[in-house]
Protein backbone atom coordinates (compact mmCIF):
# COMPACT_ATOMS: atom_id res chain seq x y z
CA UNK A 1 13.48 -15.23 -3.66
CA UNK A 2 11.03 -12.64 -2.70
CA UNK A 3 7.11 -12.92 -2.97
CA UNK A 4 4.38 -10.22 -2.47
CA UNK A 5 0.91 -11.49 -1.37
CA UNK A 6 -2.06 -8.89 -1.57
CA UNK A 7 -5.45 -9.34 0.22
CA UNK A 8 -8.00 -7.53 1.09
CA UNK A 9 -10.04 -6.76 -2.30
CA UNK A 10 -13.85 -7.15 -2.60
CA UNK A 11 -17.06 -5.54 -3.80
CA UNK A 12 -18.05 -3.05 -1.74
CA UNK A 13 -20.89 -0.27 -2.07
CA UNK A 14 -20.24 3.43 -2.89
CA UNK A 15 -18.90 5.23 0.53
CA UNK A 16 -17.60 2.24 1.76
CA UNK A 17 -14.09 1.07 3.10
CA UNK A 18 -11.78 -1.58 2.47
CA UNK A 19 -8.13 -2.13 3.42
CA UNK A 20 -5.54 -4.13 1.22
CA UNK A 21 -2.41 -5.64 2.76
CA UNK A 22 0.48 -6.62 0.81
CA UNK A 23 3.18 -8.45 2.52
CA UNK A 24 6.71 -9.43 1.63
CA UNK A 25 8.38 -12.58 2.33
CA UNK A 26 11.51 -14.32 1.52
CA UNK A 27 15.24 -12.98 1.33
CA UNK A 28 14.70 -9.64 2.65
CA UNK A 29 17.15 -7.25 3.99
CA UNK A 30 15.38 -3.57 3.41
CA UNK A 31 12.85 -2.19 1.90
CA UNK A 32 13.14 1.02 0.22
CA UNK A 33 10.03 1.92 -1.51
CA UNK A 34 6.53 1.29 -0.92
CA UNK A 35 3.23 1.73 -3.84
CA UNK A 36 -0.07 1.37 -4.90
CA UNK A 37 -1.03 1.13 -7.83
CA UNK A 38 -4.30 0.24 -10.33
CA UNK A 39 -5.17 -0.97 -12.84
CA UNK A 40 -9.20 -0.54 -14.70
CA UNK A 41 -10.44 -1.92 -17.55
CA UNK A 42 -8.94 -0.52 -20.71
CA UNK A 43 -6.70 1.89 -18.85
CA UNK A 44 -2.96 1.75 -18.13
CA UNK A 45 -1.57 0.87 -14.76
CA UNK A 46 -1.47 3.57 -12.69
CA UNK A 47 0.28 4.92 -9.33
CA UNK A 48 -1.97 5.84 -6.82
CA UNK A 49 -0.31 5.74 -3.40
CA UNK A 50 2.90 5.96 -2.20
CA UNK A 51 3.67 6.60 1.87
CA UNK A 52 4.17 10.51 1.07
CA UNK A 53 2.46 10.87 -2.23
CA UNK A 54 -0.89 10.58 -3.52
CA UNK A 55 -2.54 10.90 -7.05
CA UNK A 56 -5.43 13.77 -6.76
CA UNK A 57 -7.89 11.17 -7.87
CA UNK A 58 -7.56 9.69 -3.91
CA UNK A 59 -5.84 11.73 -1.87
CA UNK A 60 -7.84 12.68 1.51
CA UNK A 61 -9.52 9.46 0.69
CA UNK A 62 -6.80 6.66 0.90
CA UNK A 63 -4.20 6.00 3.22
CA UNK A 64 -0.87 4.45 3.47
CA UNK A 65 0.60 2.61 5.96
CA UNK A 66 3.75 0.40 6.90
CA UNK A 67 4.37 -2.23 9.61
CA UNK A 68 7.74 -3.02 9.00
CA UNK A 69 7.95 -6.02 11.72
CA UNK A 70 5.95 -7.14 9.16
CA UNK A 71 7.60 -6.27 5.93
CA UNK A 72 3.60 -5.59 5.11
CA UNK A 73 2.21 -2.60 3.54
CA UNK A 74 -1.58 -1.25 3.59
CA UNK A 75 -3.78 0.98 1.62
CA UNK A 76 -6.91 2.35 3.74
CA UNK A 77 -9.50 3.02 1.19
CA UNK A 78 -12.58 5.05 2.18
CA UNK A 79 -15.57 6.78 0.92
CA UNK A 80 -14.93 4.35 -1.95
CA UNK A 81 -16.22 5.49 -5.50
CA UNK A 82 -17.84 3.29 -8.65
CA UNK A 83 -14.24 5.12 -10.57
CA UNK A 84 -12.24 3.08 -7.76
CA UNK A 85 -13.35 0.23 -9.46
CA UNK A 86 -9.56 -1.76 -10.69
CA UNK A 87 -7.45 -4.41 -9.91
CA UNK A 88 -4.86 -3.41 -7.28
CA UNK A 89 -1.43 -3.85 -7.27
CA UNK A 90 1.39 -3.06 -3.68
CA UNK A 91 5.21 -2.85 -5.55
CA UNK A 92 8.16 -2.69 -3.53
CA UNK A 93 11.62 -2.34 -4.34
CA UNK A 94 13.85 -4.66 -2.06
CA UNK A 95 17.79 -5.19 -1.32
CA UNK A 96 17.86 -8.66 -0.88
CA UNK A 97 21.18 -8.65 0.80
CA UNK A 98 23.51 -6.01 1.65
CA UNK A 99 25.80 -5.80 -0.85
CA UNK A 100 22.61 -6.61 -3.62
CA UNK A 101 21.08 -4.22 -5.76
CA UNK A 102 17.54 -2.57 -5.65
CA UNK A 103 15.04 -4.95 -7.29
CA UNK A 104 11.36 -4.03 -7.93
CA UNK A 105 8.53 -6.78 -7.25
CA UNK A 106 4.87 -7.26 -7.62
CA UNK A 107 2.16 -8.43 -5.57
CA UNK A 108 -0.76 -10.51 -7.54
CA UNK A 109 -3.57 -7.63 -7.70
CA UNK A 110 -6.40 -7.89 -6.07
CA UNK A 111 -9.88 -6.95 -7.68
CA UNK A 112 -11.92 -3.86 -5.98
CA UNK A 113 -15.24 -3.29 -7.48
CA UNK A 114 -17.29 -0.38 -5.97
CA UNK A 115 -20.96 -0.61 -6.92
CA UNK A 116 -24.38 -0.39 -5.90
C-alpha cells in the first residue's frame, strides 16, 4: 500500500511564499512521475507543476523539486497571488514492485488561500 501525505498549506498574504511537501510511503520501488495540481472553487482540477513543465499561470513563480532519499516532492510557491487561492494536490505514479505496473496516487490536498 502506498500513501501520499501533503503539508505545507496556509493563508498567506499577496507576494508571499509557501512550500508544500508531499511524501510517499509504503511499498515503493520507483517513482516515475511527479505533479501539482489545484483545485479552486467551482473550477476543475488542474495541472500546474510538473519537474519540467509548468502551466503559464505559475511558471517563473513556482518551483519543483525532488528529494528522492525521501520519496518527497515540493512545490516552492512565491510572489503568491489572491488567483493562487485552491486546494493543492502532489500525484505520483509509482511501480510498487518490479515486475508491477504504473499506478497513479493522490496526496490529501492541502488548502492555500492568498489574501490580504
Amino acid at each position: 500500500q502506498v500513501q501520499l501525505v501533503e503539508s505545507g498549506g496556509g493563508l498567506v498574504q499577496p507576494g508571499e511564499s509557501l512550500r508544500l511537501s508531499c511524501a510517499a510511503s509504503g511499498s515503493i520501488f520507483s517513482i516515475n512521475r511527479m505533479g501539482w495540481y489545484r483545485q479552486a472553487p467551482g473550477k476543475q482540477r488542474e495541472l500546474i507543476a510538473t519537474l519540467t513543465n509548468y502551466a503559464d499561470s505559475v511558471k517563473g513563480r513556482f518551483t519543483v523539486s525532488r528529494d528522492n532519499a525521501k520519496n518527497t516532492v515540493y512545490l516552492q510557491m512565491n510572489s503568491l497571488k489572491p488567483e493562487d487561492t485552491a486546494v493543492y494536490y502532489c500525484n505520483m505514479f509509482i511501480m510498487s514492485g518490479p515486475a508491477s505496473g504504473l499506478r497513479s496516487y493522490w496526496g490529501q490536498g492541502t488548502q492555500v488561500t492568498v489574501s490580504s
